[in-house]
N, C-alpha and C. Protein backbone atom coordinates (compact mmCIF):
# COMPACT_ATOMS: atom_id res chain seq x y z
N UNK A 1 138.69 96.78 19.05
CA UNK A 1 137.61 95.94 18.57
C UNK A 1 137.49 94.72 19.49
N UNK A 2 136.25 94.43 19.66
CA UNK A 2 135.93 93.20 20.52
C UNK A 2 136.16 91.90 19.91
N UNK A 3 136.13 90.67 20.44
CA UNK A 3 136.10 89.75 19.78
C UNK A 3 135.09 89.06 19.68
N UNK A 4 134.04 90.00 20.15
CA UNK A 4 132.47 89.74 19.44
C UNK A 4 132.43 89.90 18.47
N UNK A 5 132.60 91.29 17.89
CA UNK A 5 132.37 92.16 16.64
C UNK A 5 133.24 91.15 15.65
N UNK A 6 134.51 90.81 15.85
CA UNK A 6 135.02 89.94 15.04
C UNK A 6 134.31 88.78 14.59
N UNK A 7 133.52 88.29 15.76
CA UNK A 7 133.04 86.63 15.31
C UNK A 7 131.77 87.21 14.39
N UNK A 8 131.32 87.91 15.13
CA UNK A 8 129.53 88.77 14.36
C UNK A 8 129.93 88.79 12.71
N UNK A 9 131.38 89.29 12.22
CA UNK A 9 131.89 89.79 11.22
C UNK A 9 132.03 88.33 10.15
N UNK A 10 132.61 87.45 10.72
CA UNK A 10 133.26 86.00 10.43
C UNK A 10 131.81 85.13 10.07
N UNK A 11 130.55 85.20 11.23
CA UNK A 11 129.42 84.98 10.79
C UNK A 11 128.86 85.28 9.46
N UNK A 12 128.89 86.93 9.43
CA UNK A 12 128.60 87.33 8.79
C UNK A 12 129.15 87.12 7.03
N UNK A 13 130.09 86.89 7.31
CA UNK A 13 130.67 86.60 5.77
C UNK A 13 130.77 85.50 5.52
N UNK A 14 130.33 83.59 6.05
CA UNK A 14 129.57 82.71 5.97
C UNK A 14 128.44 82.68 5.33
N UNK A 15 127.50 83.80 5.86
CA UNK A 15 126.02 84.28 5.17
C UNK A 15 126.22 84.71 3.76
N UNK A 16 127.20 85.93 3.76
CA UNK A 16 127.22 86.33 2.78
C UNK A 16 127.76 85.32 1.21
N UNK A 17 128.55 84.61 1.70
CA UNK A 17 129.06 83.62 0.66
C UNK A 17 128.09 82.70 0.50
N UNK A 18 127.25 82.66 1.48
CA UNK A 18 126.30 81.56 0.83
C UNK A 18 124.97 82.19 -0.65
N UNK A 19 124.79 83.73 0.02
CA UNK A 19 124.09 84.34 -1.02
C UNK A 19 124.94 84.34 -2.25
N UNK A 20 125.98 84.56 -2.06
CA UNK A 20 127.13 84.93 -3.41
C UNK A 20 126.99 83.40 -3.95
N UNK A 21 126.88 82.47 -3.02
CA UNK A 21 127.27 81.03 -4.16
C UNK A 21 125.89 81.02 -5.24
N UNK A 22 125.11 81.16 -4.48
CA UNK A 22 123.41 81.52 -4.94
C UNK A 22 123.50 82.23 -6.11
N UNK A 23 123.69 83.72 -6.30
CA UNK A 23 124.03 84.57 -7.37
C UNK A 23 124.61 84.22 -8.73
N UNK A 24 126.00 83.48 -7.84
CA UNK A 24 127.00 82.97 -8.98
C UNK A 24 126.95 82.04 -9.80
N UNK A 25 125.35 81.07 -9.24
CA UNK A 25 125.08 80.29 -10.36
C UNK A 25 124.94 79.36 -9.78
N UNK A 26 125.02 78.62 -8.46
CA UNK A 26 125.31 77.63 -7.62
C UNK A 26 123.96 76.87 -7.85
N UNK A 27 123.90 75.63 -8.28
CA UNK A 27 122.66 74.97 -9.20
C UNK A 27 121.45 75.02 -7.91
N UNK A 28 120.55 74.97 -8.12
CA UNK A 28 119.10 75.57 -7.43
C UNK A 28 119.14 73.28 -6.81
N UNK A 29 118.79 73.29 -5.60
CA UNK A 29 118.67 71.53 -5.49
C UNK A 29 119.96 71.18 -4.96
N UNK A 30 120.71 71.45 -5.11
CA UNK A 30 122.14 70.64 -5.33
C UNK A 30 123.05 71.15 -3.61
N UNK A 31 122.68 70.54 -2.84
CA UNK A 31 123.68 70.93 -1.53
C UNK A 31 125.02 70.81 -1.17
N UNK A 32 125.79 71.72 -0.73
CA UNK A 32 127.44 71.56 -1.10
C UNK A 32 127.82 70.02 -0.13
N UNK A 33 127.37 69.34 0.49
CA UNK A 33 127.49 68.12 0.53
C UNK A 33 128.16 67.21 -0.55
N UNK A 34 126.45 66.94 -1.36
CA UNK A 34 126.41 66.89 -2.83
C UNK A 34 127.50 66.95 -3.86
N UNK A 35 127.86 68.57 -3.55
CA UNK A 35 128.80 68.56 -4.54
C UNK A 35 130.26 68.08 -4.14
N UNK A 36 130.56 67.97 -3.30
CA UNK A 36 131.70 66.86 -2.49
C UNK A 36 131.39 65.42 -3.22
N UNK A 37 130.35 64.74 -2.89
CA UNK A 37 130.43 63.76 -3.79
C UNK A 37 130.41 63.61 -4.84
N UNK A 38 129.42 64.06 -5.85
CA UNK A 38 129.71 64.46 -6.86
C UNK A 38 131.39 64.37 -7.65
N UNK A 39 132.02 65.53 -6.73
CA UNK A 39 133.57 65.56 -7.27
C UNK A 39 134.23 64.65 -7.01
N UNK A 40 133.91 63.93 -5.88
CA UNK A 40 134.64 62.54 -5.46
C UNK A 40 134.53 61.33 -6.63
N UNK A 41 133.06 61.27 -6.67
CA UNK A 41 132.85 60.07 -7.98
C UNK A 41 133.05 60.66 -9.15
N UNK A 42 133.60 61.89 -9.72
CA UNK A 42 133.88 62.13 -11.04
C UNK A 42 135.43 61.93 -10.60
N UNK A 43 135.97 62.35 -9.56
CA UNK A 43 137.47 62.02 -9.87
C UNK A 43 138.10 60.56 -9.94
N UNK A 44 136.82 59.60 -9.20
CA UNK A 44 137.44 58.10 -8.47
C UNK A 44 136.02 57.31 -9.69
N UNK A 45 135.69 57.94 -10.58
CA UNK A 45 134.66 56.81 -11.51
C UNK A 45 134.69 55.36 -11.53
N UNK A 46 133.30 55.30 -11.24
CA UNK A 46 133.20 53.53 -10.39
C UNK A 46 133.35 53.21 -9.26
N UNK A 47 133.75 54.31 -8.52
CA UNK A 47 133.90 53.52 -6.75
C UNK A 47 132.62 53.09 -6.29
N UNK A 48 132.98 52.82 -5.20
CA UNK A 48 131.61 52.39 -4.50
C UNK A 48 131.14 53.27 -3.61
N UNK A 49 130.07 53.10 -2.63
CA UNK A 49 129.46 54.26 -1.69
C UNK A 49 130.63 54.03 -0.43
N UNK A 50 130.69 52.74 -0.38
CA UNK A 50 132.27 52.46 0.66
C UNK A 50 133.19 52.79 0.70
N UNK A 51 133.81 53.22 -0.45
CA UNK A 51 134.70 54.38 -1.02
C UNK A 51 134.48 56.02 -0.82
N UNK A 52 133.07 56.14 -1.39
CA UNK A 52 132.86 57.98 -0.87
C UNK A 52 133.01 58.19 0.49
N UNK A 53 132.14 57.19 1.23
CA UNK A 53 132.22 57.34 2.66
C UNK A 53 133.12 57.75 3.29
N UNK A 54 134.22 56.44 3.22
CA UNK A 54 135.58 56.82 3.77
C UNK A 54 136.07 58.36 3.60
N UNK A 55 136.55 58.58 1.96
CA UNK A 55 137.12 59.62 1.60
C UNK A 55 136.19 60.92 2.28
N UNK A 56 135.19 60.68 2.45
CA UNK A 56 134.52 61.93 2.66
C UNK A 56 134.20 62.38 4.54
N UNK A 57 134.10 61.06 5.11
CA UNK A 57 134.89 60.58 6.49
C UNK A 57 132.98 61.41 6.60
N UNK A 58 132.23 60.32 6.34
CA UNK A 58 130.92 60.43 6.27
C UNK A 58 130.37 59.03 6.98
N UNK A 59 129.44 58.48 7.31
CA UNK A 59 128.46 57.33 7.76
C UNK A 59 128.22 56.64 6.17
N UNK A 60 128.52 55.22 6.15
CA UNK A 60 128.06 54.54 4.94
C UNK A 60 126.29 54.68 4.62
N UNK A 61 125.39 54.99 5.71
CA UNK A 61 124.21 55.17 5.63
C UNK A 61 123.89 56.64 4.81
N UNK A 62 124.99 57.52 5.52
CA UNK A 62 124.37 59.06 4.88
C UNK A 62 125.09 58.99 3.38
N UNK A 63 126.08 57.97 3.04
CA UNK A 63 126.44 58.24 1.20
C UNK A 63 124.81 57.19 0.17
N UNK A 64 124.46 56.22 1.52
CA UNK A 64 123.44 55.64 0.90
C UNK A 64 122.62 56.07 0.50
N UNK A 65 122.03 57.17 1.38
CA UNK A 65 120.52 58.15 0.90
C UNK A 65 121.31 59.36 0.19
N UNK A 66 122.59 59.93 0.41
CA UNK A 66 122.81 61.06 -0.64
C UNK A 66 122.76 60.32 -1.91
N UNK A 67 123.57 59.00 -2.17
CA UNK A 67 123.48 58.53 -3.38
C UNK A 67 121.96 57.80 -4.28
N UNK A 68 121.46 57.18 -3.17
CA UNK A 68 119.90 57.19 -3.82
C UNK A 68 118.81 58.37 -3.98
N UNK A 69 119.30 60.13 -3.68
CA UNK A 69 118.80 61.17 -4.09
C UNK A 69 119.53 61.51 -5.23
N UNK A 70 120.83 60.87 -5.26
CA UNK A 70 121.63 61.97 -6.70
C UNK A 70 121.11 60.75 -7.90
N UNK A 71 121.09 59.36 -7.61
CA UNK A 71 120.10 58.75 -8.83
C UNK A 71 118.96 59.23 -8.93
N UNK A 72 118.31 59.19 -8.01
CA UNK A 72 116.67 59.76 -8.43
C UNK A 72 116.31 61.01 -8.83
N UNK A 73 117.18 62.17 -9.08
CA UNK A 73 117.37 63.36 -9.82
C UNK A 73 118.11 63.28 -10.68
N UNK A 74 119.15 61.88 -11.71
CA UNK A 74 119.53 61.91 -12.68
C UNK A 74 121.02 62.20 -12.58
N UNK A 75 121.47 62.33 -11.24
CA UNK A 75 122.63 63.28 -10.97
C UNK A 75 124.06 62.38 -10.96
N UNK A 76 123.46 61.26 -10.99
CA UNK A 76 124.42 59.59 -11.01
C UNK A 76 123.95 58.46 -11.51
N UNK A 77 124.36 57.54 -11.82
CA UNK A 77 124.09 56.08 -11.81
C UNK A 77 124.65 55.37 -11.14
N UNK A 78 124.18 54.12 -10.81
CA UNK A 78 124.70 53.14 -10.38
C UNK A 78 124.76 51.90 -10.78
N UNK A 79 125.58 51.18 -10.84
CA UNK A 79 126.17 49.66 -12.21
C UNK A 79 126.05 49.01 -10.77
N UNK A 80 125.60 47.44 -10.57
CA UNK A 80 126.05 46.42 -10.00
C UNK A 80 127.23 45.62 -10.53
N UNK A 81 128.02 45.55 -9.06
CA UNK A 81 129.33 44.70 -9.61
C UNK A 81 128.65 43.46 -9.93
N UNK A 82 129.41 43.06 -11.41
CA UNK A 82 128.99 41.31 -11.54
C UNK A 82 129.60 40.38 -10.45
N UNK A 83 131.11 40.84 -10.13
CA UNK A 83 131.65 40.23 -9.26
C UNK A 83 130.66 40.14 -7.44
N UNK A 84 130.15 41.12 -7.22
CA UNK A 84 130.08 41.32 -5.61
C UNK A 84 128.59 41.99 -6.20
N UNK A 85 127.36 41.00 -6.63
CA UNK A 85 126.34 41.90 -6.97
C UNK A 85 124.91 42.72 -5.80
N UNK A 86 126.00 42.51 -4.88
CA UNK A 86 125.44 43.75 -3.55
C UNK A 86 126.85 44.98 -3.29
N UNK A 87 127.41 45.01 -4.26
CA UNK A 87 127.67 46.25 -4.55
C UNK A 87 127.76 46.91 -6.25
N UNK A 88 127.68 48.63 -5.40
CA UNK A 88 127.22 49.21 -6.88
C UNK A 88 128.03 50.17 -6.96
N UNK A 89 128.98 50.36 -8.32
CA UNK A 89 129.93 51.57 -8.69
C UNK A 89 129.02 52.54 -9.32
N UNK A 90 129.85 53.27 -8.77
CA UNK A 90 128.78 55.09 -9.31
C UNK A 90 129.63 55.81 -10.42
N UNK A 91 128.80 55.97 -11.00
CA UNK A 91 129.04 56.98 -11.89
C UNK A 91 128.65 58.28 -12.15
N UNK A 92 128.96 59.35 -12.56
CA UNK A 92 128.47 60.53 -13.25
C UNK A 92 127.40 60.54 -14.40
N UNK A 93 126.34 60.87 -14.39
CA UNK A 93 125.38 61.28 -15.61
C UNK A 93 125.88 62.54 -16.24
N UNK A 94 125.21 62.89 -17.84
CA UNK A 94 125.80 63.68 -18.37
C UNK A 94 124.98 65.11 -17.19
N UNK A 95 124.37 64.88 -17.13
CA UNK A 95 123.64 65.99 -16.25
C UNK A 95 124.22 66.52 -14.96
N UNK A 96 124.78 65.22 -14.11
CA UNK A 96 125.36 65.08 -13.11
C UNK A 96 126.69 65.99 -13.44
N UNK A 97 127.40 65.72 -14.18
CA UNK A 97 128.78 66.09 -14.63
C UNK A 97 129.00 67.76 -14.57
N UNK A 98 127.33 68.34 -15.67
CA UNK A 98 127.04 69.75 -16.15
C UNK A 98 127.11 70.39 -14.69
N UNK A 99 126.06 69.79 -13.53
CA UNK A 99 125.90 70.45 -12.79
C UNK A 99 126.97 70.43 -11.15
N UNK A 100 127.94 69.95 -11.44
CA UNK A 100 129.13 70.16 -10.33
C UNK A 100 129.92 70.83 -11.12
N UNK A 101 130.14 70.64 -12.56
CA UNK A 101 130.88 71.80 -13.30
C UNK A 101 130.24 73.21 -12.73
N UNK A 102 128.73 73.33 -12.97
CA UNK A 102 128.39 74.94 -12.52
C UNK A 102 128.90 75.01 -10.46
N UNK A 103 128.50 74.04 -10.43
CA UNK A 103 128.63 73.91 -8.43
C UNK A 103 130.19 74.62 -8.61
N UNK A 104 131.12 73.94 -8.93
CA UNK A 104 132.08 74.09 -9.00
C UNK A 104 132.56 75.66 -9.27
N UNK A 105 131.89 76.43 -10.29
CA UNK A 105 132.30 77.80 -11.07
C UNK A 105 131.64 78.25 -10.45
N UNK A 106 130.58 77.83 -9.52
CA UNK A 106 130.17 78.83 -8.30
C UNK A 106 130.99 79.18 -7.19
N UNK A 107 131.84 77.77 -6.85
CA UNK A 107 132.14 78.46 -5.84
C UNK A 107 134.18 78.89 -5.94
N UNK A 108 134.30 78.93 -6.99
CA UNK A 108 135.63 79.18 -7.94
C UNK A 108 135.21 81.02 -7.77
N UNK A 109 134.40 81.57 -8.25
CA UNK A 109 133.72 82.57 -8.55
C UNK A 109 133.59 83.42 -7.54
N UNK A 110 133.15 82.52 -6.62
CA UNK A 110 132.37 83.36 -5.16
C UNK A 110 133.69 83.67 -4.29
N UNK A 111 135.09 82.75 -4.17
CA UNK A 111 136.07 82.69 -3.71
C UNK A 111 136.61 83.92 -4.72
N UNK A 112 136.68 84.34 -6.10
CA UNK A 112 137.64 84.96 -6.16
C UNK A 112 137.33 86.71 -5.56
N UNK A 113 135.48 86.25 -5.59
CA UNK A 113 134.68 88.11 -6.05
C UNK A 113 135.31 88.20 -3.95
N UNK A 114 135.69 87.29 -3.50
CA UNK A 114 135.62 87.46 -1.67
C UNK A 114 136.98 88.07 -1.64
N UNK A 115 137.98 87.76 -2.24
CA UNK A 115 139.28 88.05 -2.20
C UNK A 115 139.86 89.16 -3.45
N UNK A 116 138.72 89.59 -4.03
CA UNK A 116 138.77 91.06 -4.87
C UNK A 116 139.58 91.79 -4.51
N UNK A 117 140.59 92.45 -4.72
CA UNK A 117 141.33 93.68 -3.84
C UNK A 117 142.57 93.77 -2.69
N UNK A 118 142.66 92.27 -2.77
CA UNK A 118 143.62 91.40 -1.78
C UNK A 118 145.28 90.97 -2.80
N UNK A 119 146.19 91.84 -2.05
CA UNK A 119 147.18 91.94 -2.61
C UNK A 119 147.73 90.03 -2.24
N UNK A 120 148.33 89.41 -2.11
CA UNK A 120 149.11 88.37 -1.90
C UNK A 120 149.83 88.43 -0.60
N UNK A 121 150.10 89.38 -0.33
CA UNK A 121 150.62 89.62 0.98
C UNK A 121 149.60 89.84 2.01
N UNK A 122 148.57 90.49 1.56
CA UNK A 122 147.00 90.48 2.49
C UNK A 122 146.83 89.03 2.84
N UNK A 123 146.38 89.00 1.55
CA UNK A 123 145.82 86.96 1.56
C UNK A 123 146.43 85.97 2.56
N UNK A 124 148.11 86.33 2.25
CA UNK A 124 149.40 85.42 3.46
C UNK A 124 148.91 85.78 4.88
N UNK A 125 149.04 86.91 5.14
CA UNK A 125 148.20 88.19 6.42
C UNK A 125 146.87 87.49 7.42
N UNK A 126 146.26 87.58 5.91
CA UNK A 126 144.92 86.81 6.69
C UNK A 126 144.68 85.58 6.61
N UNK A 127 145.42 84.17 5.85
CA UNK A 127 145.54 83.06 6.22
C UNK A 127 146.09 82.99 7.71
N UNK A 128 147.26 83.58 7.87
CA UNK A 128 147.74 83.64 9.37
C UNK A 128 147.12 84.01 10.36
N UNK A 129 146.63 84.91 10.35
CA UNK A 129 145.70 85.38 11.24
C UNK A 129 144.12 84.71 11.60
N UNK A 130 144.09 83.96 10.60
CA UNK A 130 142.44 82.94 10.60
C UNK A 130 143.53 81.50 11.47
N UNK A 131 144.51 81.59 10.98
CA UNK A 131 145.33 80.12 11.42
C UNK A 131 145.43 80.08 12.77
N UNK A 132 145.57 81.19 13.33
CA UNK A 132 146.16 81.51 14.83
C UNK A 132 144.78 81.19 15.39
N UNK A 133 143.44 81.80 14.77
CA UNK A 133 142.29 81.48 15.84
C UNK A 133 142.22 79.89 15.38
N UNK A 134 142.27 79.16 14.38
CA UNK A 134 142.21 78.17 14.55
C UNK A 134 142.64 77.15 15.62
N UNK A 135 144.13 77.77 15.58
CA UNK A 135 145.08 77.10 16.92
C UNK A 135 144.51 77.07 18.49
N UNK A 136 144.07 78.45 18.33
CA UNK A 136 143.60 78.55 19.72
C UNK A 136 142.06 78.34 19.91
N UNK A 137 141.24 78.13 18.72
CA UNK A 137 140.52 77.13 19.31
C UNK A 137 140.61 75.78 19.50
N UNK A 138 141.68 75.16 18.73
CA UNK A 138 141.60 73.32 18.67
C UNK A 138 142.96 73.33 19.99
N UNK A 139 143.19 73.90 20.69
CA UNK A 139 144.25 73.91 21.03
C UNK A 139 145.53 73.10 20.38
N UNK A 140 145.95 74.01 19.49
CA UNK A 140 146.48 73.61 18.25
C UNK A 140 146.68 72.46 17.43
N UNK A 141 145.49 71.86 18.02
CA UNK A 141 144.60 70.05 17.19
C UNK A 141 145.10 70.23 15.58
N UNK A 142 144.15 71.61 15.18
CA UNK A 142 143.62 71.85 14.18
C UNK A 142 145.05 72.50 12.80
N UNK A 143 146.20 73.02 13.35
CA UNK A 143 146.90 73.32 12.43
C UNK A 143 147.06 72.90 11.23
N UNK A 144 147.37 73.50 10.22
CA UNK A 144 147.41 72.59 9.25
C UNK A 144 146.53 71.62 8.76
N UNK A 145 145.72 71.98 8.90
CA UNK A 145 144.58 70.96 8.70
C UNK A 145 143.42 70.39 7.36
N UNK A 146 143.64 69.77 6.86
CA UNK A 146 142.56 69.69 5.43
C UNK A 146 141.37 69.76 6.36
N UNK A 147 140.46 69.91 4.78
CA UNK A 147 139.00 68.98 5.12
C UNK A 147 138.56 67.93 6.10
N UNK A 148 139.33 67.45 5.37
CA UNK A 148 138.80 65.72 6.08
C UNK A 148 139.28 65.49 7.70
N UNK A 149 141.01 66.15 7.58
CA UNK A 149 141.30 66.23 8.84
C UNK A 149 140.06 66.87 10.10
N UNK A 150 139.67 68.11 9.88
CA UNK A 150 139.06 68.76 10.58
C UNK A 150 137.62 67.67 10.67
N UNK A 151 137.03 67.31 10.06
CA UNK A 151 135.43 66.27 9.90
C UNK A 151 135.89 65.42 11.24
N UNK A 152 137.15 64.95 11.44
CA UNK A 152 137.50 63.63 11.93
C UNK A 152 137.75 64.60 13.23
N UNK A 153 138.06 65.70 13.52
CA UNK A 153 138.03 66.13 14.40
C UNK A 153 136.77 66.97 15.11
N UNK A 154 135.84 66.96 13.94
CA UNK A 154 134.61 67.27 14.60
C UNK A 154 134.37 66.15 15.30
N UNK A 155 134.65 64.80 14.56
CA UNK A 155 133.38 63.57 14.94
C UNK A 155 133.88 62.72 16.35
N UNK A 156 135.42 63.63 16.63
CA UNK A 156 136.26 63.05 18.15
C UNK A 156 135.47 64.08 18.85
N UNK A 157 134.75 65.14 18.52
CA UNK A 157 134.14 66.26 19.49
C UNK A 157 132.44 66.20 20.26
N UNK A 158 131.83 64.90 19.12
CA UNK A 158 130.98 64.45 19.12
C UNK A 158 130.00 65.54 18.37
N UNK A 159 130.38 66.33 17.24
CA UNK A 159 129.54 67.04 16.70
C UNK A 159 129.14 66.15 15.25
N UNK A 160 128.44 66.39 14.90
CA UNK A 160 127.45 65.94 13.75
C UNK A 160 128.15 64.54 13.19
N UNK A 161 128.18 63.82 14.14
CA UNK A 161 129.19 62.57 14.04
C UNK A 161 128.19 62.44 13.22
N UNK A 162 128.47 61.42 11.89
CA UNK A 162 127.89 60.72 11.36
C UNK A 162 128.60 59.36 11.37
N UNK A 163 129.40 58.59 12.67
CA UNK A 163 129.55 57.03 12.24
C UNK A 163 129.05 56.60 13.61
């Protein structure tokens, strides 16, 4: 097998999970961005957008307009501090809450229907084997790597820097 056919394959099941998040219930509006924040301000209630930013290793400008779209669809609030009243803690709406719960069981859902049939020893198999191309593309930058780690290593690559 080529290591075309492999990447074509790896593409391909990107696509496909995005239809599956779709299927599974994944709220119609709501971009997995979104639901990153979302989970951020339900776990950290009351932070500020200076707070998502960081944690989310985002531009304070792009939590500004995600967060003045998730108020203006109901999806948050925002309180002015009395103390510092040019800043504003966010909160969850009851609506807001409902719909990262479904974001959430979408993609809880879509992860398990992908790994259907996958003994534990497969799963170990093919973490390793996704790990190794990782390595050898970051020249092993990337090991071990969270989320956030990897963002911070897009934004040293100059890809979709947002600061």
């Amino acid at each position: 097998m080529l290591p075309r056919e492999i990447n074509l394959r790896l593409i391909q099941m990107g696509l496909l999970r995005r239809i599956c998040l779709k299927k599974a219930g994944y709220p119609e509006g709501l971009y997995a961005g979104q639901q990153h924040t979302l989970e951020y301000i339900r776990r950290h209630e009351g932070c500020t957008q200076t707070e998502v930013a960081e944690a989310l290793r985002v531009s304070a400008a792009s939590v500004a307009l995600s967060t003045k779209r998730l108020q203006k669809t109901g999806l948050i609030r925002k309180e002015t501090n009395e103390e510092n009243l040019r800043c504003n803690r966010l909160y969850l709406t009851e609506k807001g809450n409902g719909l990262m719960e479904c974001g959430r069981l979408a993609f809880d859902r879509t992860d398990a229907k992908m790994m259907e049939g996958f003994t534990q020893e497969q799963m170990q198999t093919l973490a390793e084997l996704l790990d190794k191309m990782i390595e050898n593309l970051s020249d092993g930058q990337a090991v071990g790597c969270d989320f956030f780690a990897m963002r911070d290593l897009e934004q040293q690559a100059g890809l979709h820097c947002n600061k």
